[in-house]
C-alpha atoms as a PDB file:
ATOM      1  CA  UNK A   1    -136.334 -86.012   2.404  1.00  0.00           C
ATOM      2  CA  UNK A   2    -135.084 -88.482   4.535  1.00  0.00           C
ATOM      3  CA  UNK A   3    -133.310 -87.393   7.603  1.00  0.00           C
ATOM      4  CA  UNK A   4    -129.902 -89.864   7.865  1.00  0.00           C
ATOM      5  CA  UNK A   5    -129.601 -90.912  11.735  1.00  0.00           C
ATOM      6  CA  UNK A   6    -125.930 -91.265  13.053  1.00  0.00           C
ATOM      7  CA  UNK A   7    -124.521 -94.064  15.196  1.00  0.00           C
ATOM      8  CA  UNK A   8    -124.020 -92.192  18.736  1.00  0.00           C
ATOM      9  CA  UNK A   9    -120.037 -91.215  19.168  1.00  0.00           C
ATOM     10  CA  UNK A  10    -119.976 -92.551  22.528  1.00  0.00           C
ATOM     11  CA  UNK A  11    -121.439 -95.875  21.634  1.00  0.00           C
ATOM     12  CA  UNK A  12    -118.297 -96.386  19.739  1.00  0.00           C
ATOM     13  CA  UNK A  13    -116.306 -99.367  21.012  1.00  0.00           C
ATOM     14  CA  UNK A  14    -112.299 -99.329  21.204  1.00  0.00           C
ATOM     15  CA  UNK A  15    -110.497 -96.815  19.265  1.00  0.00           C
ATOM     16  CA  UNK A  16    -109.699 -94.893  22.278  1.00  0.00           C
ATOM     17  CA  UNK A  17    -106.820 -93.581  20.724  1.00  0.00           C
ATOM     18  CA  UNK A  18    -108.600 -92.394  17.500  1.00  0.00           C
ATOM     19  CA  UNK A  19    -112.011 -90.539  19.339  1.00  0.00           C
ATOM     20  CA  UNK A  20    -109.173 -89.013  22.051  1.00  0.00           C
ATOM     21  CA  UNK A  21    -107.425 -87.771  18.495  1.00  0.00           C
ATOM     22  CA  UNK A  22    -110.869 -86.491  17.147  1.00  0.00           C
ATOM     23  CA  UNK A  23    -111.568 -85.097  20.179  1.00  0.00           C
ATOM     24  CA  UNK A  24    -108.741 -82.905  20.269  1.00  0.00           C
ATOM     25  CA  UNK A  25    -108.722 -81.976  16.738  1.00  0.00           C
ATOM     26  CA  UNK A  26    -112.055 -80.212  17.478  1.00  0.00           C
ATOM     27  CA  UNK A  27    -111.198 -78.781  21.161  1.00  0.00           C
ATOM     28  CA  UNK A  28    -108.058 -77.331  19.495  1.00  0.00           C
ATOM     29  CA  UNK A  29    -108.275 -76.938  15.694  1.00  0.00           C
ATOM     30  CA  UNK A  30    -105.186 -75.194  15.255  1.00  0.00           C
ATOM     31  CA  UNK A  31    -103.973 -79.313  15.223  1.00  0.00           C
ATOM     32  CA  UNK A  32    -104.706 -79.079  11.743  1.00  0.00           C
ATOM     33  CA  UNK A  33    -106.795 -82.319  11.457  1.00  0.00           C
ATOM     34  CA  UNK A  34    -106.092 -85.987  12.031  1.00  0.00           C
ATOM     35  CA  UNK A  35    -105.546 -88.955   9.934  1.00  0.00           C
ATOM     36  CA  UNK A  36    -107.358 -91.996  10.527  1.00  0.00           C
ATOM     37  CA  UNK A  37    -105.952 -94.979   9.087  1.00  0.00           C
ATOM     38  CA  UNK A  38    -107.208 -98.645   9.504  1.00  0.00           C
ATOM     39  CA  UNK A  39    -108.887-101.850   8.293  1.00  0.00           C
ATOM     40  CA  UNK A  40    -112.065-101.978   6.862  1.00  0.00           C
ATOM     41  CA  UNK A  41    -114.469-102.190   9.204  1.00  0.00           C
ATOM     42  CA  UNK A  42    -113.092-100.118  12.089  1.00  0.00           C
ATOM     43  CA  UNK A  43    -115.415 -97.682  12.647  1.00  0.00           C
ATOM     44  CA  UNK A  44    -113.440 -94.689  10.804  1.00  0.00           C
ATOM     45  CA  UNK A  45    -115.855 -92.825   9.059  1.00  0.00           C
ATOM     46  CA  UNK A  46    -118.201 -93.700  12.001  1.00  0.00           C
ATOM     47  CA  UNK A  47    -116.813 -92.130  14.090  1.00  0.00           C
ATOM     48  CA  UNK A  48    -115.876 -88.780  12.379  1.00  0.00           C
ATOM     49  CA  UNK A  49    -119.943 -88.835  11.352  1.00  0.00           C
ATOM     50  CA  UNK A  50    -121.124 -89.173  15.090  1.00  0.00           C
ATOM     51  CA  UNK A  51    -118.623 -86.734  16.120  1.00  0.00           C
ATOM     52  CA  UNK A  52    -120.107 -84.089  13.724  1.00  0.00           C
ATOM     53  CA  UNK A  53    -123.337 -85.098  14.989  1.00  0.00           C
ATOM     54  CA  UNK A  54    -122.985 -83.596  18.228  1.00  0.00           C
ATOM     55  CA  UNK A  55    -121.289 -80.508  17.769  1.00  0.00           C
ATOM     56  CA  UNK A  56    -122.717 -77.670  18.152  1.00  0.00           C
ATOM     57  CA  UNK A  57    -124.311 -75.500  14.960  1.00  0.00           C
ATOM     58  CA  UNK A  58    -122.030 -72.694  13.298  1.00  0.00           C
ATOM     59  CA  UNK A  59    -123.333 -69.302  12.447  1.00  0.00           C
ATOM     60  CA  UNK A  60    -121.834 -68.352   8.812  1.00  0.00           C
ATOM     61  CA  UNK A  61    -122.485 -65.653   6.571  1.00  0.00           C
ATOM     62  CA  UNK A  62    -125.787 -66.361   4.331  1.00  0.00           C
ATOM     63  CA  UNK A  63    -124.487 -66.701   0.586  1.00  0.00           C
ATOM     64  CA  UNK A  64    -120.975 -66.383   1.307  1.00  0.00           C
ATOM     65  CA  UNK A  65    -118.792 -69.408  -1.101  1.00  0.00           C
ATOM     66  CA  UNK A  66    -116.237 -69.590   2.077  1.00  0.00           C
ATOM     67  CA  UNK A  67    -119.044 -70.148   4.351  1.00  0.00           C
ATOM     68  CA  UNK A  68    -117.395 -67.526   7.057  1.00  0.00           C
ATOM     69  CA  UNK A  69    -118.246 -66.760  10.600  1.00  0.00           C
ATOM     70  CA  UNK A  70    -119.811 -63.403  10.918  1.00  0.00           C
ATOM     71  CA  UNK A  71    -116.717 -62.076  13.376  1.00  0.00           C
ATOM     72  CA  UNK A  72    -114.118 -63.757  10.821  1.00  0.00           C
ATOM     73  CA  UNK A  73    -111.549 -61.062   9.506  1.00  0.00           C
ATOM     74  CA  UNK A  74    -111.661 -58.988   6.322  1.00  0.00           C
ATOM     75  CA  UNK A  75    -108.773 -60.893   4.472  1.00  0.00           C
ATOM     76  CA  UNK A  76    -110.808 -63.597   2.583  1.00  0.00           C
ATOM     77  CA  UNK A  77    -113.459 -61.071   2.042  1.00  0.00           C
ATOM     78  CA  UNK A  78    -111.140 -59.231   0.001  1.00  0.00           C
ATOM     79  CA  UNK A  79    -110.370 -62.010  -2.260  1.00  0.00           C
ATOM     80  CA  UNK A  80    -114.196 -62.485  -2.510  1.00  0.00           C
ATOM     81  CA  UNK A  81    -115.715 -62.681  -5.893  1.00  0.00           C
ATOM     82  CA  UNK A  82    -119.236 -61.483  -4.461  1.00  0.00           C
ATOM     83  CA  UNK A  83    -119.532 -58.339  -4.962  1.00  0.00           C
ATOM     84  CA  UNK A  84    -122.128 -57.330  -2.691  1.00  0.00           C
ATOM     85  CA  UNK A  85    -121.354 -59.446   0.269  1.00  0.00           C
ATOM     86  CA  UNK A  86    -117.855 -58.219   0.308  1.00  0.00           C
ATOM     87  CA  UNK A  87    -119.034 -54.115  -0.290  1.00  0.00           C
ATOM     88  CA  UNK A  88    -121.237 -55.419   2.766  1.00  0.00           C
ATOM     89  CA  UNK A  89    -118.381 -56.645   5.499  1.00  0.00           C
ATOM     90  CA  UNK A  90    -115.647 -53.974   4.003  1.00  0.00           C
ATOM     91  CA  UNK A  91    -117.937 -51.188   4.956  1.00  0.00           C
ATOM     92  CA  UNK A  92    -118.890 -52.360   8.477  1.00  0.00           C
ATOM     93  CA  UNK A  93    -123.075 -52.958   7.483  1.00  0.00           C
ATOM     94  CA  UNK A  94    -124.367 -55.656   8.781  1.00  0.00           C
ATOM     95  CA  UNK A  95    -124.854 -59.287   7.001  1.00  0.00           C
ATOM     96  CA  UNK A  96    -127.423 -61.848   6.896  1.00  0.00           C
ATOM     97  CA  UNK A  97    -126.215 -64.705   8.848  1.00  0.00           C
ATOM     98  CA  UNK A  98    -127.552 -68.464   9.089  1.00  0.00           C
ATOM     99  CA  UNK A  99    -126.795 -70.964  11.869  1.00  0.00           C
ATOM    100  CA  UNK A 100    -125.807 -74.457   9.873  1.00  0.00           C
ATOM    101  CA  UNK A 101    -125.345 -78.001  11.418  1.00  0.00           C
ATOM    102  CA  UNK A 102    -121.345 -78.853  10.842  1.00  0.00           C
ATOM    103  CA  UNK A 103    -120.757 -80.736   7.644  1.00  0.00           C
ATOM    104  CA  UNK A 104    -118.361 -83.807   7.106  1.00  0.00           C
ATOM    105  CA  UNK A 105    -116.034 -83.648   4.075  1.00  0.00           C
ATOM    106  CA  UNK A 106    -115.130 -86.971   2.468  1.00  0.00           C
ATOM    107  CA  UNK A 107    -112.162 -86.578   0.234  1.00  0.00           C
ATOM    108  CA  UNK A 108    -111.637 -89.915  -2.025  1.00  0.00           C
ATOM    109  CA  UNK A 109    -108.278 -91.809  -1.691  1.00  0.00           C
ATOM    110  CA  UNK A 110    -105.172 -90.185  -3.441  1.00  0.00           C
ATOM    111  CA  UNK A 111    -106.761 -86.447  -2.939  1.00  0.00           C
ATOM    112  CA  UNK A 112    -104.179 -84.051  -3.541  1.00  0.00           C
ATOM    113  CA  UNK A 113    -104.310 -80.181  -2.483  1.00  0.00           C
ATOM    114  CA  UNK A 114    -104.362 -79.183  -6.260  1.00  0.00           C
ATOM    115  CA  UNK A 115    -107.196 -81.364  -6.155  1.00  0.00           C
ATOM    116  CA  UNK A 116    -109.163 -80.045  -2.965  1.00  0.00           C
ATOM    117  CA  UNK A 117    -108.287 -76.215  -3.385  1.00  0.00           C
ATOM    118  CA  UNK A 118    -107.164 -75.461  -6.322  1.00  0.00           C
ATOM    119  CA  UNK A 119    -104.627 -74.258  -8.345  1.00  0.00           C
ATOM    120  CA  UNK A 120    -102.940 -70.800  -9.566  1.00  0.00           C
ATOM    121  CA  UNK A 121    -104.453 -69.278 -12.264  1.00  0.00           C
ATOM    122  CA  UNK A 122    -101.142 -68.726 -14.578  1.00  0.00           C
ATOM    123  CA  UNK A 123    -102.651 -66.449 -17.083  1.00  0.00           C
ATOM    124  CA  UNK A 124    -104.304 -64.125 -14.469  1.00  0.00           C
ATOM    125  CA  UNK A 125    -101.144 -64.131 -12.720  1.00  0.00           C
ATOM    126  CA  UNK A 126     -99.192 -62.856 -15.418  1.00  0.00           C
END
């Protein structure tokens, strides 16, 4: 497999305003993300690429669908359709963990949250 190199984050040109953005989205996440909006061309999804590039790896649960830190609470665990995992972190035993590079989501234009997480399940509901 052929690894995919990155164009180096710093080598980035202009857009000050849009790596200061990026760069504060990941110091303090609770910012919810940040919407990058330009011409074609402008180093957009360049930038978000390199910036994933050098961040450090994440440690996450091995075989777990919400791909969870091992110190995350018990609340999505609960809701967990895997059975063992969640018998697992409920009653305090210890997990198999993995350390992962950070991925980069690309949603397509016109994604809507239905879209990206889902919907209510009306029968199961009632």
């Amino acid at each position: 497999m052929k690894e995919i190199s990155s164009y180096p984050f710093s080598a980035i040109v202009g857009q000050e305003k849009m790596k200061t953005a990026l760069i504060l989205n990941i110091i303090n996440p609770s910012l919810s993300g940040v919407l990058i909006r330009g011409e074609k061309g402008t180093a957009k999804s360049t930038a978000v690429r390199a910036l994933a590039e050098v961040l450090p790896a994440i440690e996450v649960i091995d075989d777990c669908p919400f791909q969870l830190p091992p110190e995350q609470d018990l609340e999505t665990c609960r809701q967990c359709e895997i059975v063992e995992c969640r018998k697992k972190r409920l009653g305090n035993e210890p997990v198999e963990t993995r350390i992962r590079p950070l991925r980069v989501v690309e949603l397509p234009l016109g994604s809507t949250e239905d879209r990206v997480v889902g919907t209510m399940d009306i029968e199961h509901a009632l």
